[in-house]
N, C-alpha and C. Protein backbone atom coordinates (compact mmCIF):
# COMPACT_ATOMS: atom_id res chain seq x y z
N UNK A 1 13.48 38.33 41.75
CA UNK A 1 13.55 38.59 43.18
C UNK A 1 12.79 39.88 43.53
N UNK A 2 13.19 41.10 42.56
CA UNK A 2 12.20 42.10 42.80
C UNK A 2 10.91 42.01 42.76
N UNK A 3 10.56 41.02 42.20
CA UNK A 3 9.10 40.85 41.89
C UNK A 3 8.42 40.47 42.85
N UNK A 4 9.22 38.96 43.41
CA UNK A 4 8.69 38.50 44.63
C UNK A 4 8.63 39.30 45.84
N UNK A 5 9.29 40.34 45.99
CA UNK A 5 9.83 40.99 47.15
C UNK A 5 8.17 41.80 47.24
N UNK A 6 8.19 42.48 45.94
CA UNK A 6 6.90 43.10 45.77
C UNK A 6 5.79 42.92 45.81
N UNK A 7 5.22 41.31 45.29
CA UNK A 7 4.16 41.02 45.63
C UNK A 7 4.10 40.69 47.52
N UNK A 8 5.29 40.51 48.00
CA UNK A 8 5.62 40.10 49.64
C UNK A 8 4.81 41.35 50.26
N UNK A 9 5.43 42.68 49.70
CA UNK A 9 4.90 43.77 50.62
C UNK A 9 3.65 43.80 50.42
N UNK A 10 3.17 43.92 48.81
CA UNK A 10 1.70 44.30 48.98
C UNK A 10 0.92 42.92 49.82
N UNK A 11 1.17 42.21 50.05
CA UNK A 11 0.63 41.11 50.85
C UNK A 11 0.69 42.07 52.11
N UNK A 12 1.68 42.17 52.42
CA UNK A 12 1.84 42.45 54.03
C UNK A 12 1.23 43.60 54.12
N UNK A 13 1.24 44.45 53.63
CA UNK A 13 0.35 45.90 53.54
C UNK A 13 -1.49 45.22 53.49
N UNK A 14 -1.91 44.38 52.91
CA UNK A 14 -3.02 44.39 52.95
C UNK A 14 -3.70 43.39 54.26
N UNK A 15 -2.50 42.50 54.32
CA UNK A 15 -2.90 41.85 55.99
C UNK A 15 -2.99 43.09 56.79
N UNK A 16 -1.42 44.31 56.94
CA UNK A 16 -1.94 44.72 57.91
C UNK A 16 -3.33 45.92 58.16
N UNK A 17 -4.01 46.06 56.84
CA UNK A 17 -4.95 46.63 56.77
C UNK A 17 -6.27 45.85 57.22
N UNK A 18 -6.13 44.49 57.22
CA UNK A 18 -7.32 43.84 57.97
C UNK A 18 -7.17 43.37 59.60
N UNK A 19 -5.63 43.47 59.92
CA UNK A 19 -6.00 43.59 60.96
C UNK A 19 -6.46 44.54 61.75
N UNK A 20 -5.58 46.21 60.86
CA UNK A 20 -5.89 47.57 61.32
C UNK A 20 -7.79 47.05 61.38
N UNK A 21 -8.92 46.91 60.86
CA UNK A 21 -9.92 46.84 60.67
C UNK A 21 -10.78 46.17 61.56
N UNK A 22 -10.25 45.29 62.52
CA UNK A 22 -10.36 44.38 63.91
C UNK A 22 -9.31 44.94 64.92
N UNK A 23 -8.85 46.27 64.83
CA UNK A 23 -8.19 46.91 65.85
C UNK A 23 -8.98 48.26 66.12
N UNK A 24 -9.00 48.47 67.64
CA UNK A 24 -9.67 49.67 67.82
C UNK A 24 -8.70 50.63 67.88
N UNK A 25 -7.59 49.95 68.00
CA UNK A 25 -6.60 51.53 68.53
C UNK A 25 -5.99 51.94 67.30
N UNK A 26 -5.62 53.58 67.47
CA UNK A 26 -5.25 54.26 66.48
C UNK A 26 -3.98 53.80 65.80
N UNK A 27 -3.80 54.61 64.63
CA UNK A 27 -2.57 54.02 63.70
C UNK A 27 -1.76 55.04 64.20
N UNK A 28 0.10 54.62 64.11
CA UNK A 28 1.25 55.03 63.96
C UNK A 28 1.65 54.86 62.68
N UNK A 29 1.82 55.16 61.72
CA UNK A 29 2.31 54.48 60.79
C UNK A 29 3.72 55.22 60.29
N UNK A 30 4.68 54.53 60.22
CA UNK A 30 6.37 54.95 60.40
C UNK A 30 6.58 54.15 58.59
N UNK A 31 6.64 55.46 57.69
CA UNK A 31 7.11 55.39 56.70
C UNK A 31 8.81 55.75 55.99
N UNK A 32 9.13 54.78 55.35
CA UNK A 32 10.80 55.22 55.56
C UNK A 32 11.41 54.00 54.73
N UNK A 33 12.58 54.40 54.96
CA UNK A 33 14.02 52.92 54.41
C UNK A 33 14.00 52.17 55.16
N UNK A 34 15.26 51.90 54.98
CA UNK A 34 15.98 50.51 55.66
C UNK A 34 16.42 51.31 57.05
N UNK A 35 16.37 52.27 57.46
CA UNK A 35 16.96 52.62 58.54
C UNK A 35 15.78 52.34 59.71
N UNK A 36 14.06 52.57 58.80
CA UNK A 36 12.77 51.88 59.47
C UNK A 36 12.68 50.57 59.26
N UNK A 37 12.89 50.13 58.33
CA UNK A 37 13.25 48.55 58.13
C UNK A 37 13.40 47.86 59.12
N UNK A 38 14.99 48.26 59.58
CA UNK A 38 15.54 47.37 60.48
C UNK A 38 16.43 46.77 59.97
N UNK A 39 16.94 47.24 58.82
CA UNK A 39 17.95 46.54 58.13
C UNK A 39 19.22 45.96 59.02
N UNK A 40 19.99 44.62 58.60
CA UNK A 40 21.09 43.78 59.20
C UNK A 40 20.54 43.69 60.73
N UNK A 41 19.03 43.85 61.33
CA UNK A 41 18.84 43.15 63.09
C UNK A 41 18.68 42.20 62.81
N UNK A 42 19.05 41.01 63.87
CA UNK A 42 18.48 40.00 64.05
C UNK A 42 17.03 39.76 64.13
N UNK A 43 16.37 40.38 64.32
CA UNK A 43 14.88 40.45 64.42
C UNK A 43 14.39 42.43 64.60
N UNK A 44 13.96 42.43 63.48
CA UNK A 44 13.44 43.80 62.84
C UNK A 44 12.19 44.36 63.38
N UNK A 45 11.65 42.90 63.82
CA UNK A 45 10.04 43.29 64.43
C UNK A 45 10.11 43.95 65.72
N UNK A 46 10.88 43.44 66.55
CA UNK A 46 11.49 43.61 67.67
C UNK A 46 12.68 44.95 68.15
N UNK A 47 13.45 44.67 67.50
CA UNK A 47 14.97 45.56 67.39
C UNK A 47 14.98 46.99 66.86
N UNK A 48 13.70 47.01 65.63
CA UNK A 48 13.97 48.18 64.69
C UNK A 48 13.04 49.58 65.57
N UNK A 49 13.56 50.54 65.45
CA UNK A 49 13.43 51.74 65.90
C UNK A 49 11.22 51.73 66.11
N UNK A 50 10.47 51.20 65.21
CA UNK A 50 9.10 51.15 65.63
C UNK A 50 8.63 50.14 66.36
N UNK A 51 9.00 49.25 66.38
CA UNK A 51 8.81 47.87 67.21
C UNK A 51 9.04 48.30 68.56
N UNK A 52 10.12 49.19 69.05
CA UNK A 52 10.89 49.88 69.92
C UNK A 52 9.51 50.88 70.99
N UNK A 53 8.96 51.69 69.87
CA UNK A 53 8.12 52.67 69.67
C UNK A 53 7.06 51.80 70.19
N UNK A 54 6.70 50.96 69.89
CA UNK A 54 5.38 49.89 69.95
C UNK A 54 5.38 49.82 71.83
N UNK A 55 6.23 49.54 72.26
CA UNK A 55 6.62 48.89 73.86
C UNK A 55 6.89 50.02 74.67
N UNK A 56 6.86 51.30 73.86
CA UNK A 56 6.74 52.58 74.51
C UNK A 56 5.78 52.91 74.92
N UNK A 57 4.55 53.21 73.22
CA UNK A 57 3.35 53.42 73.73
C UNK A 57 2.36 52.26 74.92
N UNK A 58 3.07 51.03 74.83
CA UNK A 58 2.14 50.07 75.26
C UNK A 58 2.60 50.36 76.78
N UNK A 59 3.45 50.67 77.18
CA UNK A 59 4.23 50.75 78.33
C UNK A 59 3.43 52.30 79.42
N UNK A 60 3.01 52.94 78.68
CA UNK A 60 2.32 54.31 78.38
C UNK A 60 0.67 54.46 78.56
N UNK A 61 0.41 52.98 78.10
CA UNK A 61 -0.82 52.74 78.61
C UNK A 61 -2.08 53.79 76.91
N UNK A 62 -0.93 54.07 76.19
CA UNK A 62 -1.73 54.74 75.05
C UNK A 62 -2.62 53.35 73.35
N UNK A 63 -3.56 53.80 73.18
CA UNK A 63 -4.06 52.90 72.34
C UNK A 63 -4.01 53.67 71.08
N UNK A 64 -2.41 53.23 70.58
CA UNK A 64 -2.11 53.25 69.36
C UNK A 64 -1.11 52.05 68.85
N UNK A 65 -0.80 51.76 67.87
CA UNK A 65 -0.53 50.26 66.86
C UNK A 65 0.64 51.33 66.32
N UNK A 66 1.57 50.48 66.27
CA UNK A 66 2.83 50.91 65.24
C UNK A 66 2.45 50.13 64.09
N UNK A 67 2.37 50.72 63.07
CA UNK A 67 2.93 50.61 61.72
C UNK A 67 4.01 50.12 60.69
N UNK A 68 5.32 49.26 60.89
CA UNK A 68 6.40 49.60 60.53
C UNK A 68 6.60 49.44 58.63
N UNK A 69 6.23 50.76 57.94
CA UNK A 69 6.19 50.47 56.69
C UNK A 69 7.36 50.83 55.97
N UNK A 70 8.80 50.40 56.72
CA UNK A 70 10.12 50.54 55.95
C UNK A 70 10.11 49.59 55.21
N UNK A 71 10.96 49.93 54.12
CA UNK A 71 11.22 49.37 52.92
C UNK A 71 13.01 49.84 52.59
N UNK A 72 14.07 48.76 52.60
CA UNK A 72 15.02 49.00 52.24
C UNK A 72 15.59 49.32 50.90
N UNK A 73 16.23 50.45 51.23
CA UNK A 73 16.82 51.39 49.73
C UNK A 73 15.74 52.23 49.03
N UNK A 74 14.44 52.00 49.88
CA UNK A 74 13.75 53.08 49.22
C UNK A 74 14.59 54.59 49.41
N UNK A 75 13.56 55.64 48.15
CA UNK A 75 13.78 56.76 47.83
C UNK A 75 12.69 57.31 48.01
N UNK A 76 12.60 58.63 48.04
CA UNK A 76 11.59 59.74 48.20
C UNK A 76 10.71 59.12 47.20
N UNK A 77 11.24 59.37 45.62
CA UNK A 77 10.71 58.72 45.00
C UNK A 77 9.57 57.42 44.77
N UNK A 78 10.16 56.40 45.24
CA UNK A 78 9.91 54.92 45.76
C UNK A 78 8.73 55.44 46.95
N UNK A 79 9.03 56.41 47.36
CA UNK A 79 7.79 56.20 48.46
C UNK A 79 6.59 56.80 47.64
N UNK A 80 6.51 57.65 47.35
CA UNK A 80 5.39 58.45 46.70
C UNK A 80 4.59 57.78 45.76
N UNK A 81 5.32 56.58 44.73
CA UNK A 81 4.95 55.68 44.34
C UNK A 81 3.69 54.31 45.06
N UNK A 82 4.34 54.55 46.10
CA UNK A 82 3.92 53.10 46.85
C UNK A 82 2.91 53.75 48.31
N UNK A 83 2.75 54.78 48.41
CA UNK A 83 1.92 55.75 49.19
C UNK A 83 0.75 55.11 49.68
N UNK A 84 0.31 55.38 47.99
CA UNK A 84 -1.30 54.76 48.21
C UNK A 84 -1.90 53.54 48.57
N UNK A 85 -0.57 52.77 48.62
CA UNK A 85 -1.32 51.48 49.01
C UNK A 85 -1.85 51.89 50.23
N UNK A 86 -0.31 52.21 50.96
CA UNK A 86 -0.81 52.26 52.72
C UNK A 86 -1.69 53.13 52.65
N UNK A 87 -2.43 54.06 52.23
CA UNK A 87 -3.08 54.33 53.11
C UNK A 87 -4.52 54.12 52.80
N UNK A 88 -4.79 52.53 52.29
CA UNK A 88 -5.77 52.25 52.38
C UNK A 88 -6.32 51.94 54.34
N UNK A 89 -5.45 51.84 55.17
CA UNK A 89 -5.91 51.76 56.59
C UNK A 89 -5.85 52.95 57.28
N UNK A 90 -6.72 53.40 58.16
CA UNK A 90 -6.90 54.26 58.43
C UNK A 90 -5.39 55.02 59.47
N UNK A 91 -4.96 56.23 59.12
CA UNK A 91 -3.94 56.88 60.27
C UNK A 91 -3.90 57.96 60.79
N UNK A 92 -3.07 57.65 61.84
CA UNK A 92 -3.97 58.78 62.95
C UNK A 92 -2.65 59.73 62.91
N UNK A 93 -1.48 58.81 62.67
CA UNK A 93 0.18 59.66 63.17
C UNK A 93 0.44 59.27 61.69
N UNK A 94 1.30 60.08 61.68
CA UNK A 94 1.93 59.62 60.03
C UNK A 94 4.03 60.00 59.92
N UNK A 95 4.52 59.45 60.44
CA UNK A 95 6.06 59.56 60.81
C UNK A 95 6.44 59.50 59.36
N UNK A 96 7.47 60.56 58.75
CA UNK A 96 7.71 60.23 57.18
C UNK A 96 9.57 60.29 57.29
N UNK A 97 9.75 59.52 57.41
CA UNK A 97 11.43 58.65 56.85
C UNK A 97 11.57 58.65 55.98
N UNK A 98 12.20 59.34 55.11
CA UNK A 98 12.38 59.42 53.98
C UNK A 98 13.73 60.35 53.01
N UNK A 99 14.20 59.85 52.46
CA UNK A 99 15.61 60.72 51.79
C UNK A 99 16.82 60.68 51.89
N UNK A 100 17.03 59.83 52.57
CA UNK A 100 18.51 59.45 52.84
C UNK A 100 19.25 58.95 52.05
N UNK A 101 18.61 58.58 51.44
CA UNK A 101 19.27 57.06 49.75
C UNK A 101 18.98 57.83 49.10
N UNK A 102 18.02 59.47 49.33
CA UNK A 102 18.59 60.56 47.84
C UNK A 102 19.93 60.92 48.21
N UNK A 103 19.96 61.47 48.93
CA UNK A 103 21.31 61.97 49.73
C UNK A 103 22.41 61.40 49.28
N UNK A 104 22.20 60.27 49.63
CA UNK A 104 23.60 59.30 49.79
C UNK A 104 23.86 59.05 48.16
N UNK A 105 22.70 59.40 47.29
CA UNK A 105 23.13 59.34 45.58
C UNK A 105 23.66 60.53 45.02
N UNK A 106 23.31 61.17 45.95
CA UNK A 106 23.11 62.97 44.96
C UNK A 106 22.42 63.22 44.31
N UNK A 107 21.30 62.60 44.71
CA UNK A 107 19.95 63.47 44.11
C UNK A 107 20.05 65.24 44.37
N UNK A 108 19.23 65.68 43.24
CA UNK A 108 18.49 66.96 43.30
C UNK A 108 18.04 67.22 44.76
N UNK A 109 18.46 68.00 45.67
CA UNK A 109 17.49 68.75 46.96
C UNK A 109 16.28 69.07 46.38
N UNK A 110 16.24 69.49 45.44
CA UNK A 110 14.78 69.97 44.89
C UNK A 110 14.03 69.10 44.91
N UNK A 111 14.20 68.10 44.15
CA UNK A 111 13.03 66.95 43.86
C UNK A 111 13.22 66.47 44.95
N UNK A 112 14.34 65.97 45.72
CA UNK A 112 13.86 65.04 47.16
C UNK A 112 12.51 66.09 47.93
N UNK A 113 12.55 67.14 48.11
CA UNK A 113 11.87 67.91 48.80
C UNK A 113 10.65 67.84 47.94
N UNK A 114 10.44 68.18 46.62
CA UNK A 114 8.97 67.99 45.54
C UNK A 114 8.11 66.22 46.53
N UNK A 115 9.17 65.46 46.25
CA UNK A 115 8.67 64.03 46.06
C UNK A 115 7.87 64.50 47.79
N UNK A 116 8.91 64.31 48.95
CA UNK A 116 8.40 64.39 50.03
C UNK A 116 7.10 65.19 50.39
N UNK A 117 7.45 66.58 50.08
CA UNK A 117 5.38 67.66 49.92
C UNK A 117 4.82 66.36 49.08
N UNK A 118 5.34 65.70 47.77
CA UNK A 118 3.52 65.28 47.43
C UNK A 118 3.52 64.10 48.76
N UNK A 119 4.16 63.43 48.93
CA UNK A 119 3.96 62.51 50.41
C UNK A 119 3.03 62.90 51.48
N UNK A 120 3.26 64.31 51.99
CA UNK A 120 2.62 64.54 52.91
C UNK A 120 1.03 65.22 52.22
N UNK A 121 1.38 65.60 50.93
CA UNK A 121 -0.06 65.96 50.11
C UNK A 121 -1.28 65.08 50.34
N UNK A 122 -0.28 63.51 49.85
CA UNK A 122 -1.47 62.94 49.78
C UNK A 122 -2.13 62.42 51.27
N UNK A 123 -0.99 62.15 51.82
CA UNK A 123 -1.73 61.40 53.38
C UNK A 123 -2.68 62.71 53.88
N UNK A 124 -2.43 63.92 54.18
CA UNK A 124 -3.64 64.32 53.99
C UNK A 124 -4.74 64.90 53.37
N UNK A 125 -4.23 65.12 52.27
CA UNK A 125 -5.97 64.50 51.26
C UNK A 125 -6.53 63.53 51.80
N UNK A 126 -6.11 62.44 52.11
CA UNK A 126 -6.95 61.13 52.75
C UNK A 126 -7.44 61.46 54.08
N UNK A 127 -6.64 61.90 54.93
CA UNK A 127 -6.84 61.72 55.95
C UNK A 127 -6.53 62.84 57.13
N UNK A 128 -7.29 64.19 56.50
CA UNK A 128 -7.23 65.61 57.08
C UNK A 128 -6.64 66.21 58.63
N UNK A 129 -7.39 65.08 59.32
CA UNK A 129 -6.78 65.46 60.84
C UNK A 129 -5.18 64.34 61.62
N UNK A 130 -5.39 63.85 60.38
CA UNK A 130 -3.34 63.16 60.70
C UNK A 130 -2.71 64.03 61.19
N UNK A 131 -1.58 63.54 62.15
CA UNK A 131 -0.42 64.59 62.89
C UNK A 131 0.58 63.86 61.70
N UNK A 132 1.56 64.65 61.51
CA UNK A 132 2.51 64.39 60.66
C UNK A 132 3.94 64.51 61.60
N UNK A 133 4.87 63.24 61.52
CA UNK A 133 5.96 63.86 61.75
C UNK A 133 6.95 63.97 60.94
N UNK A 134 7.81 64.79 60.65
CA UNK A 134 9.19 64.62 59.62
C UNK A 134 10.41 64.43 60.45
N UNK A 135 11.18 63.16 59.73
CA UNK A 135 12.24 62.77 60.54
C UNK A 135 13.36 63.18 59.68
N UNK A 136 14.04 64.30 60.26
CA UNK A 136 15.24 64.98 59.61
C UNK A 136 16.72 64.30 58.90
N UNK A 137 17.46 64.25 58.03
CA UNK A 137 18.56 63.37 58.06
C UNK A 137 19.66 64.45 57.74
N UNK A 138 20.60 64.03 57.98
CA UNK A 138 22.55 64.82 57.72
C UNK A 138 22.90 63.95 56.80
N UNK A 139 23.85 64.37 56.30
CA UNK A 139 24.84 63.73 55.24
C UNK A 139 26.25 63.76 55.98
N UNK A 140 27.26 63.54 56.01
CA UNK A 140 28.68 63.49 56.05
C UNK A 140 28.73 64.84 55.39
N UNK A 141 29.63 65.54 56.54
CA UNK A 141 30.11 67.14 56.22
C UNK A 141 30.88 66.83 54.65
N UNK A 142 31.95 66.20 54.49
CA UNK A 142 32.92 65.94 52.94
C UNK A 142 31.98 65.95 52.08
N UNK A 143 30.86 66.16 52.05
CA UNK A 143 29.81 66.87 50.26
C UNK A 143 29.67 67.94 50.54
N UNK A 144 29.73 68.92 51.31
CA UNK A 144 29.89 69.85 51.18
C UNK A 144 28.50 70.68 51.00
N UNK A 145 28.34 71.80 50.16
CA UNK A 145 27.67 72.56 50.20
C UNK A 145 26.09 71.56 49.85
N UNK A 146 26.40 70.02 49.01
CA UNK A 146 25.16 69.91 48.94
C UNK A 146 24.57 68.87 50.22
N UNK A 147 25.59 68.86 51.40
CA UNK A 147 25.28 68.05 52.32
C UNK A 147 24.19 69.31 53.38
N UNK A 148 24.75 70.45 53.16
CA UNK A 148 24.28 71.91 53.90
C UNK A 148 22.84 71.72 53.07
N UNK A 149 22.48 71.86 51.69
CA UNK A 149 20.82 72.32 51.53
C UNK A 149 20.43 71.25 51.66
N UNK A 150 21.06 69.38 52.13
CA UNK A 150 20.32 68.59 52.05
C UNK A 150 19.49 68.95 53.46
N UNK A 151 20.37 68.56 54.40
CA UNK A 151 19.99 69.14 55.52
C UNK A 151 18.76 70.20 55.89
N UNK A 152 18.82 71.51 55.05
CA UNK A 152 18.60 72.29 55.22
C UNK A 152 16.20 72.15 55.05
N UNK A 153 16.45 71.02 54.33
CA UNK A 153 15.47 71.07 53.33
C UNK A 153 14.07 70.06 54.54
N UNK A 154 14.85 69.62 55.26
CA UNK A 154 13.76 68.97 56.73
C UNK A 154 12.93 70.19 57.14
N UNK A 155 13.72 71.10 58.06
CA UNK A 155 13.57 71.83 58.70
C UNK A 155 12.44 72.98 57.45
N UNK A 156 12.92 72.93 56.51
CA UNK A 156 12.04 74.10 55.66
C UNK A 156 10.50 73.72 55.42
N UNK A 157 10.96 72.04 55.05
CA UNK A 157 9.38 71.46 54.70
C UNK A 157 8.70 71.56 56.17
N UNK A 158 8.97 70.99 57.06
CA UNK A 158 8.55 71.12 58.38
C UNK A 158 7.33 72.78 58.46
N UNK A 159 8.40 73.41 58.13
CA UNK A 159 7.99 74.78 58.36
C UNK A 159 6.62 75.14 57.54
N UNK A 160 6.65 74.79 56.33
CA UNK A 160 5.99 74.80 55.21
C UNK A 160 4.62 74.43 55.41
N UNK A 161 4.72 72.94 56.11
CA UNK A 161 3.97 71.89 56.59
C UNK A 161 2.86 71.73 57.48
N UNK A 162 3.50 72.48 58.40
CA UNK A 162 3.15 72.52 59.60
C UNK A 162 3.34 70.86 60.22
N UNK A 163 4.23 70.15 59.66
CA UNK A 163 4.65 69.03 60.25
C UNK A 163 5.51 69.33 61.31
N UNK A 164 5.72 68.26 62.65
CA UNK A 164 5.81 68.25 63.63
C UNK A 164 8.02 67.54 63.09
N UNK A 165 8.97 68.27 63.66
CA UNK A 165 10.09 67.60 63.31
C UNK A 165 11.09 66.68 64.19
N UNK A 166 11.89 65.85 64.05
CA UNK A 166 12.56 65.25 64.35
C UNK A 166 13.92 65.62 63.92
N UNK A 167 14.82 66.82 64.60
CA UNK A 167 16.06 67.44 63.73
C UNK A 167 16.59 66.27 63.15
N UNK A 168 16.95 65.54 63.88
CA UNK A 168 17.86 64.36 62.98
C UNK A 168 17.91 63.26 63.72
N UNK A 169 17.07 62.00 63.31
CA UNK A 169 16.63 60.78 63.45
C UNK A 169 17.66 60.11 63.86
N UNK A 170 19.39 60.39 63.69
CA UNK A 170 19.97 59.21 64.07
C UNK A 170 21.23 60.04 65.10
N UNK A 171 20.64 60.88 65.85
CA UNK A 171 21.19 62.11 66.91
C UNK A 171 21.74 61.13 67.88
N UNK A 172 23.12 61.45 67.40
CA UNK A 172 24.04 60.08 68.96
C UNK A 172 23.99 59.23 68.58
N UNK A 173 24.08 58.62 67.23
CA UNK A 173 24.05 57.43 66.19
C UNK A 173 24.94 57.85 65.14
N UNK A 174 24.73 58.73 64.28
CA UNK A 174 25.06 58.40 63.23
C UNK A 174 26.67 58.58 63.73
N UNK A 175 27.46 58.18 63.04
CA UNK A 175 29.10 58.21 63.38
C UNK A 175 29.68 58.00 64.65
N UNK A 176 29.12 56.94 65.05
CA UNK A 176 29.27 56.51 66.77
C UNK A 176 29.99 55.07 65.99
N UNK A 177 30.64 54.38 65.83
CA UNK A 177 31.05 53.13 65.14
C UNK A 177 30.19 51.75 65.86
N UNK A 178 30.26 51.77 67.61
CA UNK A 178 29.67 51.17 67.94
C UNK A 178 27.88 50.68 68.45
N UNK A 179 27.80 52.09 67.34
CA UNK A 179 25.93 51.75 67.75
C UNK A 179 25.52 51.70 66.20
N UNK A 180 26.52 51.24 65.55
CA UNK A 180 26.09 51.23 64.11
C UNK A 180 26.90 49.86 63.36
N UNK A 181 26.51 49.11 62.37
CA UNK A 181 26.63 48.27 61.68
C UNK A 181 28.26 48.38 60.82
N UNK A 182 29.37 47.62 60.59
CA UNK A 182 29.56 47.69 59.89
C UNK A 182 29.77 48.97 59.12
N UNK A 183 28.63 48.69 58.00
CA UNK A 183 28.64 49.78 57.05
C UNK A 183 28.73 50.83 57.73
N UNK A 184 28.61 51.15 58.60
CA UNK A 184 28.73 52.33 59.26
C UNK A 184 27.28 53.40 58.78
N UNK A 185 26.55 52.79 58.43
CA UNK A 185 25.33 53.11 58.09
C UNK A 185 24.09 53.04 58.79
N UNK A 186 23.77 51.61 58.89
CA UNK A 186 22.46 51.32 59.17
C UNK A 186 22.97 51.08 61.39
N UNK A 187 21.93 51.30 61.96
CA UNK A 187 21.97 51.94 63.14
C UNK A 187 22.38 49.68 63.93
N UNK A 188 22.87 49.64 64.73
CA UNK A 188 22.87 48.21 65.60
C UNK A 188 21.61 47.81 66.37
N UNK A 189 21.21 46.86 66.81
CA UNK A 189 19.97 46.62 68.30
C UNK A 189 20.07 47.89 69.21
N UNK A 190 21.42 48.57 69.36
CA UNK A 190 21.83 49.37 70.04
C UNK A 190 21.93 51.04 69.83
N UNK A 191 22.17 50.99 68.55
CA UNK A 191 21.78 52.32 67.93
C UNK A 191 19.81 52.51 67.90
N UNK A 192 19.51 51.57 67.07
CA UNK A 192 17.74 51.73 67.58
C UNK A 192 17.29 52.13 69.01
N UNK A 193 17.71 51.38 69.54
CA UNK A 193 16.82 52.42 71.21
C UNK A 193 17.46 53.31 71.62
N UNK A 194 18.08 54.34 70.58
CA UNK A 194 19.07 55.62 70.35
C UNK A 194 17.92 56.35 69.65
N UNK A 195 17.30 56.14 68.91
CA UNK A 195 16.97 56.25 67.62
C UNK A 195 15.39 56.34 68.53
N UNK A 196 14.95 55.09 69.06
CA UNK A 196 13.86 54.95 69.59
C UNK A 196 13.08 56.21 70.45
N UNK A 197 14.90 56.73 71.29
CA UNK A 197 14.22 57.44 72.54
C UNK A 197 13.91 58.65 71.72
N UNK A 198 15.17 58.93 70.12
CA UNK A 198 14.75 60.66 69.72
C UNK A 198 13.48 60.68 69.18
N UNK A 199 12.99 59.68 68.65
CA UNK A 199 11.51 59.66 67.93
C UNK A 199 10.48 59.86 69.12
N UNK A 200 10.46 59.08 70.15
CA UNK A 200 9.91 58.95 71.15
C UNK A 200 9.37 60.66 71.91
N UNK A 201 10.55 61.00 72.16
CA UNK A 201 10.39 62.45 72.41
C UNK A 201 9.40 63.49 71.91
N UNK A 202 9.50 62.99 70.64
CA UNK A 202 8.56 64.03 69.43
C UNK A 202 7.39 63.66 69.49
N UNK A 203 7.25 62.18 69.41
CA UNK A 203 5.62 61.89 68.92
C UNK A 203 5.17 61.72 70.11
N UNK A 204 5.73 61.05 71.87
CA UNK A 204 4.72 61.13 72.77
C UNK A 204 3.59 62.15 73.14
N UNK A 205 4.45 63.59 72.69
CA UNK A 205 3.25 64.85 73.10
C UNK A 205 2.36 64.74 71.66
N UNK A 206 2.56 64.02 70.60
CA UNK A 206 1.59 64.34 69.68
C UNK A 206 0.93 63.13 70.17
N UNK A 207 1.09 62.00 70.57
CA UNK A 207 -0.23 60.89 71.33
C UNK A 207 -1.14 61.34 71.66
N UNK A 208 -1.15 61.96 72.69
CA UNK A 208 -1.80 62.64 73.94
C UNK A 208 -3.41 63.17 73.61
């Protein structure tokens, strides 16, 4: 199943690089988990927090393409790995989702933060005048001191970066019961255009 899943994406990663190639308008490209995914919507294309993003800019009258390159249960890790595919198409925004499934394991703060810099290393090595955004995440206060440097570690890279931030991606979501799934995790149809408007905020002035 992993296998198939894998050859699925790199398929879909390389369609959407030929269509990027018969598109004039610039790239969004929204890298991340299952929380970019769209994980448990009825329709992900539609519902999930970039699809959302898509009907913003189009609404906006701006000529840029969402991206949606979530991948569920990825890790910092998992992304840095799988980087290079994407960015065989060209990007103009580069949104980085990423770390939450360290978090939620107890990963090292250190290495989640290592993995994420080489992330933003490489997109621009490729691609010098990219705007970068970083989308911040919380943990549940009950971990305690390592929920504080998880946290802590957005805002530093940001700084570091000169990436553009998003304090925390699921602001008026996360621990709301009814704009969230179940698991109490992954965001509802309803938590996304929660989710939609805080992203929205950040990257419309970087459109422009």
């Amino acid at each position: 199943m992993k296998l198939l899943f894998s050859l699925f994406f790199s398929l879909a990663t390389l369609l959407a690089s030929a269509v990027g190639a018969a598109d004039a308008r610039r790239t969004v490209l929204v890298f991340g988990d299952s929380l970019t995914a769209g994980y448990g919507l009825d329709d992900h294309t539609e519902q999930a927090y970039p699809g959302l993003l898509q009907k913003k800019i189009d609404a906006a009258g701006l000529p840029y393409r969402v991206v949606n390159a979530g991948l569920s249960g990825d890790t910092s890790a998992g992304g840095l790995r799988r980087i290079d595919w994407l960015l065989r198409q060209k990007i103009d925004v580069f949104i980085l989702e990423l770390g939450a499934n360290d978090g939620l394991r107890g990963l090292p703060v250190a290495t989640t933060k290592a993995n994420l810099q080489a992330i933003i290393d490489k997109v621009r090595a490729r691609y010098p005048q990219v705007r970068i955004i970083l989308a911040g995440m919380q943990l549940p206060t009950s971990m305690g001191n390592y929920a504080q440097e998880f946290a802590a570690l957005f805002p530093d890279l940001a700084r570091s970066t000169g990436a553009l931030l998003i304090p925390f991606l699921l602001e008026g979501v996360g621990g709301v019961p009814e704009l969230n799934l179940p698991d109490g995790i992954h965001p509802t149809a309803k938590g996304h255009e929660r989710v939609a408007e805080t992203v929205w905020s950040v990257l419309r002035p970087a459109l422009r």
